[in-house]
Protein backbone atom coordinates (compact mmCIF):
# COMPACT_ATOMS: atom_id res chain seq x y z
CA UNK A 1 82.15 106.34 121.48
CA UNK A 2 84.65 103.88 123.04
CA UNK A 3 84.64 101.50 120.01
CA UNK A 4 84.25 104.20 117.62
CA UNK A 5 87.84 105.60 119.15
CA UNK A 6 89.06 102.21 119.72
CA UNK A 7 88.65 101.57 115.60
CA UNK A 8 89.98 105.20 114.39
CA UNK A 9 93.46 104.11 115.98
CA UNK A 10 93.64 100.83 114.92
CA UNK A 11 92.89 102.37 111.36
CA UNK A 12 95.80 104.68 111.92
CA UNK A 13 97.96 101.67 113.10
CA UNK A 14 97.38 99.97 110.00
CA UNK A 15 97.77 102.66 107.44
CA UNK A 16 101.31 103.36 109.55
CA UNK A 17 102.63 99.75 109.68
CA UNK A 18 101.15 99.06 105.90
CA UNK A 19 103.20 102.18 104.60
CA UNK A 20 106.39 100.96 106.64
CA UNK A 21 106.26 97.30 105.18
CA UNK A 22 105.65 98.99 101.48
CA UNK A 23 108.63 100.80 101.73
CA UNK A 24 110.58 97.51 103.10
CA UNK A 25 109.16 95.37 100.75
CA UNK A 26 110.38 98.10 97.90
CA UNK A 27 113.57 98.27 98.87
CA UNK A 28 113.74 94.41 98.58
CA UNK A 29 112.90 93.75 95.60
CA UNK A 30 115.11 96.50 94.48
CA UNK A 31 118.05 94.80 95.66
CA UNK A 32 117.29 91.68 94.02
CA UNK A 33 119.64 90.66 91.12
CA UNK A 34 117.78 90.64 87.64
CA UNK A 35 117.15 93.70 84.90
CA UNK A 36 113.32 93.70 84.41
CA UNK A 37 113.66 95.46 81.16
CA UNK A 38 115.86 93.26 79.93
CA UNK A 39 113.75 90.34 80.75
CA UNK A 40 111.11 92.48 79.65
CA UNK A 41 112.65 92.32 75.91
CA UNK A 42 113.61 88.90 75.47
CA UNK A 43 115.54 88.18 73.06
CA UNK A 44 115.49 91.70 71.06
CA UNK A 45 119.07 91.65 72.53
CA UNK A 46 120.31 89.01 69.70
CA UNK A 47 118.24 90.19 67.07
CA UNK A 48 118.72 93.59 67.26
CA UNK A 49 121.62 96.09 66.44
CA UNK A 50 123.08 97.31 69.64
CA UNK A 51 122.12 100.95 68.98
CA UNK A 52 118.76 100.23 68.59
CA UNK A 53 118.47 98.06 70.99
CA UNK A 54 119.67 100.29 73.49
CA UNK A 55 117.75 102.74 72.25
CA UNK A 56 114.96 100.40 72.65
CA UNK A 57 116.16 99.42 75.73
CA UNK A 58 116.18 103.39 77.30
CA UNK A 59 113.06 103.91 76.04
CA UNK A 60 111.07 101.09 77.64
CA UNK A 61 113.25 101.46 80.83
CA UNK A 62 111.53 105.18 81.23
CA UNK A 63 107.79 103.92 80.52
CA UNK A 64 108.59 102.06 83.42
CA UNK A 65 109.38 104.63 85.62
CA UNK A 66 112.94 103.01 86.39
CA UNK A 67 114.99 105.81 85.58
CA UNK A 68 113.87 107.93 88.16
CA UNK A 69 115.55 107.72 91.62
CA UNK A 70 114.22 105.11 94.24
CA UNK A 71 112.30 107.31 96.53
CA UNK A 72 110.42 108.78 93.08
CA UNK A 73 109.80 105.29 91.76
CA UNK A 74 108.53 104.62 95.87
CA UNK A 75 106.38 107.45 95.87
CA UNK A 76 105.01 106.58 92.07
CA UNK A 77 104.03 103.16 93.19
CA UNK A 78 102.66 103.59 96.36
CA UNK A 79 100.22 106.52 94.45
CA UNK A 80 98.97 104.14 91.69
CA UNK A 81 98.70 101.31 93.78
CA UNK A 82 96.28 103.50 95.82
CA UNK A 83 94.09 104.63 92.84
CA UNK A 84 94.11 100.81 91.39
CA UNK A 85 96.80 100.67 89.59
CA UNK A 86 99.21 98.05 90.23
CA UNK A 87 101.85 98.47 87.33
CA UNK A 88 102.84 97.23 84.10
CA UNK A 89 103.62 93.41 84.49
CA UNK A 90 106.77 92.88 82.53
CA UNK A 91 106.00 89.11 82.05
CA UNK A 92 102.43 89.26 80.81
CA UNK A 93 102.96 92.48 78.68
CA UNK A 94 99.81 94.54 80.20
CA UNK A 95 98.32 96.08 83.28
CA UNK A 96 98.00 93.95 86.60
CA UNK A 97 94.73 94.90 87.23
CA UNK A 98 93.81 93.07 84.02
CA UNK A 99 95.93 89.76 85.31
CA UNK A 100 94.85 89.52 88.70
CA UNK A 101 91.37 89.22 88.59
CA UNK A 102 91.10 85.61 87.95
CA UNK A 103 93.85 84.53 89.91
CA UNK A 104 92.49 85.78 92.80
CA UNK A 105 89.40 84.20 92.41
CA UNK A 106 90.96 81.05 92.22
CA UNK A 107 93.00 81.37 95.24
CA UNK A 108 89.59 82.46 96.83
CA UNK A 109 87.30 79.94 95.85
CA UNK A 110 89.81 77.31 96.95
CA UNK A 111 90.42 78.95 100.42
CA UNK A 112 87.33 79.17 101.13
CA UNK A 113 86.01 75.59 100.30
CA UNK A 114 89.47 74.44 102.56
CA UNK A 115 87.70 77.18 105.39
CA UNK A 116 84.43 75.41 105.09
CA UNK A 117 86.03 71.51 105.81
CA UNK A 118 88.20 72.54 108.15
CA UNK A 119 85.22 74.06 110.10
CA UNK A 120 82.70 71.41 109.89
CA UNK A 121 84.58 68.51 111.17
CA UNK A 122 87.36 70.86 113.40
CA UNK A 123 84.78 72.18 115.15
CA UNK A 124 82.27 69.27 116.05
CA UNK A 125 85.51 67.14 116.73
CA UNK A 126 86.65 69.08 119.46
CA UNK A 127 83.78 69.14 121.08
CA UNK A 128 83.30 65.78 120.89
CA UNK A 129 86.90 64.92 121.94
CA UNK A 130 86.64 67.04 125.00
CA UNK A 131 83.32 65.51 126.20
CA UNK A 132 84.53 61.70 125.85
CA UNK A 133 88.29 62.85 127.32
CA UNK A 134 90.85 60.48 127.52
CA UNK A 135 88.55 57.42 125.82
CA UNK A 136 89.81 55.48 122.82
CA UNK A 137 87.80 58.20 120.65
CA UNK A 138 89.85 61.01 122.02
CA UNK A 139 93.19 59.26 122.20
CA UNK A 140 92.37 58.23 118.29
CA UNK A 141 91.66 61.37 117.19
CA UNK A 142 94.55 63.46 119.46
CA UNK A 143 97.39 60.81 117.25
CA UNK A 144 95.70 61.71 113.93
CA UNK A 145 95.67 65.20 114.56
CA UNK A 146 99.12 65.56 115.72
CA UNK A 147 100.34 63.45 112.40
CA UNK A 148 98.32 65.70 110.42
CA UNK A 149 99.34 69.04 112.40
CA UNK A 150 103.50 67.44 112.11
CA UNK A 151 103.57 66.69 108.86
CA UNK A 152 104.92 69.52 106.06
CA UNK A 153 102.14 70.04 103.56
CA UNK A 154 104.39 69.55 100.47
CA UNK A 155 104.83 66.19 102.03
CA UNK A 156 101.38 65.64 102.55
CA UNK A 157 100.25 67.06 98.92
CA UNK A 158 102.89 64.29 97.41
CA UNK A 159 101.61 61.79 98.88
CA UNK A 160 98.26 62.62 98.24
CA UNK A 161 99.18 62.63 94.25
CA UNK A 162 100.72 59.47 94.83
CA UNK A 163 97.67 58.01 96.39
CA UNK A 164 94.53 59.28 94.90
CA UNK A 165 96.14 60.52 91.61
CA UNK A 166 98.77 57.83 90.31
CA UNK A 167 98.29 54.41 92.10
CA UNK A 168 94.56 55.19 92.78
CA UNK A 169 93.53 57.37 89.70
CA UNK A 170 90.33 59.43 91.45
CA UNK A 171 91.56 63.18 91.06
CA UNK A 172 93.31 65.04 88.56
CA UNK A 173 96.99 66.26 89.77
CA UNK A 174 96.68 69.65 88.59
CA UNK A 175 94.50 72.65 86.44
CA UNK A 176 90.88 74.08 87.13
CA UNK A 177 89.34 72.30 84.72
CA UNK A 178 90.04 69.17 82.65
CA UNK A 179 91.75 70.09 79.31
CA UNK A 180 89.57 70.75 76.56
CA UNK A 181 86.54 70.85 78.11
CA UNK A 182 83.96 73.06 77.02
CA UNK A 183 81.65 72.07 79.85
CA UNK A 184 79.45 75.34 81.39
CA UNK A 185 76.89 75.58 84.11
CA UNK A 186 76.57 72.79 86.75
CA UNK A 187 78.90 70.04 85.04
CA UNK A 188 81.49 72.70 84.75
CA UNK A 189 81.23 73.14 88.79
CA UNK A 190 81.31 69.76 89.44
CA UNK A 191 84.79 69.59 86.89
CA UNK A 192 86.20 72.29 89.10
CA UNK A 193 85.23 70.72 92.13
CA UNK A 194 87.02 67.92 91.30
CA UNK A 195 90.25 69.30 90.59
CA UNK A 196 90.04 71.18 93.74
CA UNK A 197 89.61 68.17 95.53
CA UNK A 198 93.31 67.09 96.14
CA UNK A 199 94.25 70.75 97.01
CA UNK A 200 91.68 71.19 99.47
CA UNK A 201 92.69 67.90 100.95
CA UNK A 202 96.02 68.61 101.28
CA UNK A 203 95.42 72.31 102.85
CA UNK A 204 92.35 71.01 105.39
CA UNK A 205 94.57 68.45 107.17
CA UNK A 206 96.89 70.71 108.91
CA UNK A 207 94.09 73.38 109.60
CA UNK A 208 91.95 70.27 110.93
CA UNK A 209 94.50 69.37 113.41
CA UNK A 210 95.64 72.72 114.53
CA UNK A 211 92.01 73.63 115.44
CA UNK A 212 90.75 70.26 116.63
CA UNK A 213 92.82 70.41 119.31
CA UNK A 214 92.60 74.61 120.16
CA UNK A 215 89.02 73.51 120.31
CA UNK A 216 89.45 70.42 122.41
CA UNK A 217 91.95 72.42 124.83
CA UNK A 218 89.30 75.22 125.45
CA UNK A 219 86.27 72.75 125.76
CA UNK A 220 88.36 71.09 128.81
CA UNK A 221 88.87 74.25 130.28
CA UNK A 222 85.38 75.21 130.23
CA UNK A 223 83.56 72.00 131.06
CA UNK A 224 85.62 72.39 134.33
CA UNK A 225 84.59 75.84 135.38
CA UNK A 226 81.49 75.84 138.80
CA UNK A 227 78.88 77.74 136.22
CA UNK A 228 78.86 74.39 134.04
CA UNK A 229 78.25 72.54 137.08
CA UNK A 230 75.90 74.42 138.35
CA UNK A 231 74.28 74.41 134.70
CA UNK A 232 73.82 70.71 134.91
CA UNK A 233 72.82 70.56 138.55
CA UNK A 234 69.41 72.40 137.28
CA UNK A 235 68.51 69.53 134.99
CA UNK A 236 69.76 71.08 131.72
CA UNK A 237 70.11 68.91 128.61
CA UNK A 238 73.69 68.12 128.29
CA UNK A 239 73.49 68.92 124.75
CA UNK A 240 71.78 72.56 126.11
CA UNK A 241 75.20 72.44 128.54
CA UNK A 242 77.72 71.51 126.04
CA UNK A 243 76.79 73.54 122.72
CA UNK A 244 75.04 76.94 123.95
CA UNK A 245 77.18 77.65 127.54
CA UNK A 246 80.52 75.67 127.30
CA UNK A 247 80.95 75.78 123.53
CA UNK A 248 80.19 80.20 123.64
CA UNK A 249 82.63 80.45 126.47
CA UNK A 250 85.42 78.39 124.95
CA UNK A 251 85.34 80.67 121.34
CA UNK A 252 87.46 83.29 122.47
CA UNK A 253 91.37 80.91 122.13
CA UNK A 254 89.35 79.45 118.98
CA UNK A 255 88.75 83.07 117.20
CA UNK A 256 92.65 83.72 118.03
CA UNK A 257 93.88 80.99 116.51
CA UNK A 258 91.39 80.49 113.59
CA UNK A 259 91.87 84.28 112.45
CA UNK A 260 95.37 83.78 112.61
CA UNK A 261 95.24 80.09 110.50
CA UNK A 262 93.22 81.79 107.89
CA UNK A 263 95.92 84.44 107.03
CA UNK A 264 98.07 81.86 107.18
CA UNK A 265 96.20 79.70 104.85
CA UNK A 266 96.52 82.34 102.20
CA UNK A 267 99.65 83.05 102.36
CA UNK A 268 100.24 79.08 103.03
CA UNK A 269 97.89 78.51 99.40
CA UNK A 270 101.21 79.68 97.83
CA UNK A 271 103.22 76.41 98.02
CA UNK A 272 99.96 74.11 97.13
CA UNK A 273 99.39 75.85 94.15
CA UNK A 274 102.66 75.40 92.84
CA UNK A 275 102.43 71.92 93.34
CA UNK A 276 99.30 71.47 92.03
CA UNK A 277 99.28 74.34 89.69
CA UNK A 278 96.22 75.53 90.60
CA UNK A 279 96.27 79.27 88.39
CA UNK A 280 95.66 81.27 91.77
CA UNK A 281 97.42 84.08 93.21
CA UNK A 282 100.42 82.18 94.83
CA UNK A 283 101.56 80.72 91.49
CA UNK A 284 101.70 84.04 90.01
CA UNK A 285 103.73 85.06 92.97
CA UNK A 286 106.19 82.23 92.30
CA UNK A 287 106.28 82.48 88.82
CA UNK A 288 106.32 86.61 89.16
CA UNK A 289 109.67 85.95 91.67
CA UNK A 290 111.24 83.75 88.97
CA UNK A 291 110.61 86.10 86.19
CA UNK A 292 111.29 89.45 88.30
CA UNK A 293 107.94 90.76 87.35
CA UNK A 294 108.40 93.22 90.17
CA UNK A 295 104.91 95.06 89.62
CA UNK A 296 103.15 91.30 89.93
CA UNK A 297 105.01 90.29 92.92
CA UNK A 298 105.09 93.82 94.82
CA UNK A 299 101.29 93.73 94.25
CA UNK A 300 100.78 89.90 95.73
CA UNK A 301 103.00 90.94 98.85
CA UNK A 302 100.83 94.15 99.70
CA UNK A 303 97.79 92.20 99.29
CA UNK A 304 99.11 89.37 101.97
CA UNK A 305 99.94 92.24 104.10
CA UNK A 306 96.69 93.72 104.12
CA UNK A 307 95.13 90.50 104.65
CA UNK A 308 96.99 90.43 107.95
CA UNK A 309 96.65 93.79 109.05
CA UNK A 310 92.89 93.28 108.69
CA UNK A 311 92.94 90.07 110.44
CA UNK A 312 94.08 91.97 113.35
CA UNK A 313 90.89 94.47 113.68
CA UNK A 314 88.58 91.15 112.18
CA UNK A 315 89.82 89.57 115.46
CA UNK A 316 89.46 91.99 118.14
CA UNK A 317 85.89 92.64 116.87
CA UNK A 318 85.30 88.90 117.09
CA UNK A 319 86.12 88.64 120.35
CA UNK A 320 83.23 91.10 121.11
CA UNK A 321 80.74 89.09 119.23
CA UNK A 322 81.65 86.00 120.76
CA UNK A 323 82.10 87.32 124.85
CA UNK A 324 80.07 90.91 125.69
CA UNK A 325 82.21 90.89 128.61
CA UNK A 326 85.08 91.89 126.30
CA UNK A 327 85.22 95.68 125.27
CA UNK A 328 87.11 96.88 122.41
CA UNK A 329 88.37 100.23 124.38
CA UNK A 330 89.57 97.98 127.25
């Protein structure tokens, strides 16, 4: 009863904040600079008579809903954004819904793979930094990760292009696929794979270092408390010590800080896919902002919003899985 309370009001505290942030977010874009019909119509402005280009102009300026007052256009919006529909993109000439679909796979696939590296070699590093503390492993490690946890990822990305893409010609710079291929099935994996190779390089080193050392931090902290001692004092395997009593006990900092890095990753994919132009959903936020596609970059924002509102609840029920001791009505 006490989670099933506990959930209803964090439900209600989302659907309160996400309805506040739309209307911010609205009102934003509003106030940016830029006519998105007349962006929308290209140069019909020079090749058309001005009557009929204003007439033109009027007409497509009501399909789009932007002749009604703000607080109309709000309400119109938010209501088709709830029943799927996202707008009218003014730069692609159709729906959203039929734009985003791919784009967001993209962005998905390659957040994901970046999730999975990060994990496997965050994870066991920490431990094993923790349990050899303050040896030439440890110290080794605690440099690299706070290079890799300093260093802005557009600086990181460049160099990586430098390095494995110009002077050392391994990976392709950019694209999801090598230009003109026709390749399907496995080889056409393995071509996307290695285009995603650079990105997901570039995006795992700050997310290896971050969590390295949360990991490393809370091992110490554990591997110190009397129940560990008192663990190995009844002839447990270390390994039975280190990876099922120490390693449970030290998740809860970890599941704070890894929910919170993979929101961020998401919203940090933006900048990495520019660079790369990987055709995910963070280039067609930047190129949406440069084109004042309004409908393409109001939808991108309210789906990084919802991505962190549900990283909230996504956490707080982690905690439960990870300690029983924690309640969700407490």
């Amino acid at each position: 009863m006490g989670k099933g309370r506990y959930l209803l009001k964090r439900l209600i505290y989302i659907i309160f904040v996400f309805f506040i942030i739309s209307i911010l977010m609205f009102a934003i874009y509003k106030a940016m600079p830029g006519d998105p019909v007349d962006i929308m119509l290209g140069d019909s402005k020079t090749t058309m008579k001005p009557d009929a280009y204003q007439a033109l102009y009027e007409k497509t300026r009501e399909s789009l809903g932007l002749d009604k007052s703000l607080p109309v256009q709000y309400l119109g919006w938010m209501g088709n954004m709830l029943t799927g529909e996202f707008g009218y993109s003014t730069q692609y000439k159709q729906e959203v819904i039929n734009i985003i679909g791919a784009p967001m796979a993209n962005t998905v696939i390659l957040n994901i793979l970046t999730m999975f590296v990060v994990f496997i070699i965050a994870i066991p590093l920490g431990i094993l930094t923790a349990v050899r503390k303050n040896g030439v492993f440890d110290k080794t490690v605690q440099v690299l990760t706070i290079v890799g946890y300093s260093i802005p990822t557009f600086i990181i990305a460049l160099l990586a292009i430098f390095l494995l893409a110009v002077k050392i010609p391994i990976f392709p710079i950019s694209g999801v696929r090598s230009a003109g291929s026709t390749a399907t099935g496995l080889a056409a994996a393995l071509d996307m794979l290695r285009h995603m190779a650079l990105p997901v390089l570039v995006m795992s080193v700050s997310g290896i270092g971050g969590i390295t050392r949360y990991v490393r931090a809370a091992m110490i902290d554990v591997l110190r408390m009397d129940y560990i001692k008192t663990a190995r004092a009844k002839g447990l395997r270390e390994k039975t010590v280190i990876y099922i009593h120490a390693f449970r006990n030290a998740l809860i900092p970890v599941v704070t800080i890894t929910t919170w890095w993979i929101i961020g990753l998401f919203g940090g994919s933006i900048v990495i896919e520019s660079v790369f132009l990987w055709p995910g959903l963070g280039k067609m936020l930047i190129d949406g902002l440069m084109q004042r596609d309004f409908a393409v970059v109001l939808t991108m924002q309210m789906f990084y919003v919802v991505l962190s509102l549900a990283g909230n609840v996504i956490m707080d029920i982690a905690y439960t899985l990870v300690d029983p001791r924690v309640r969700l009505e407490n």
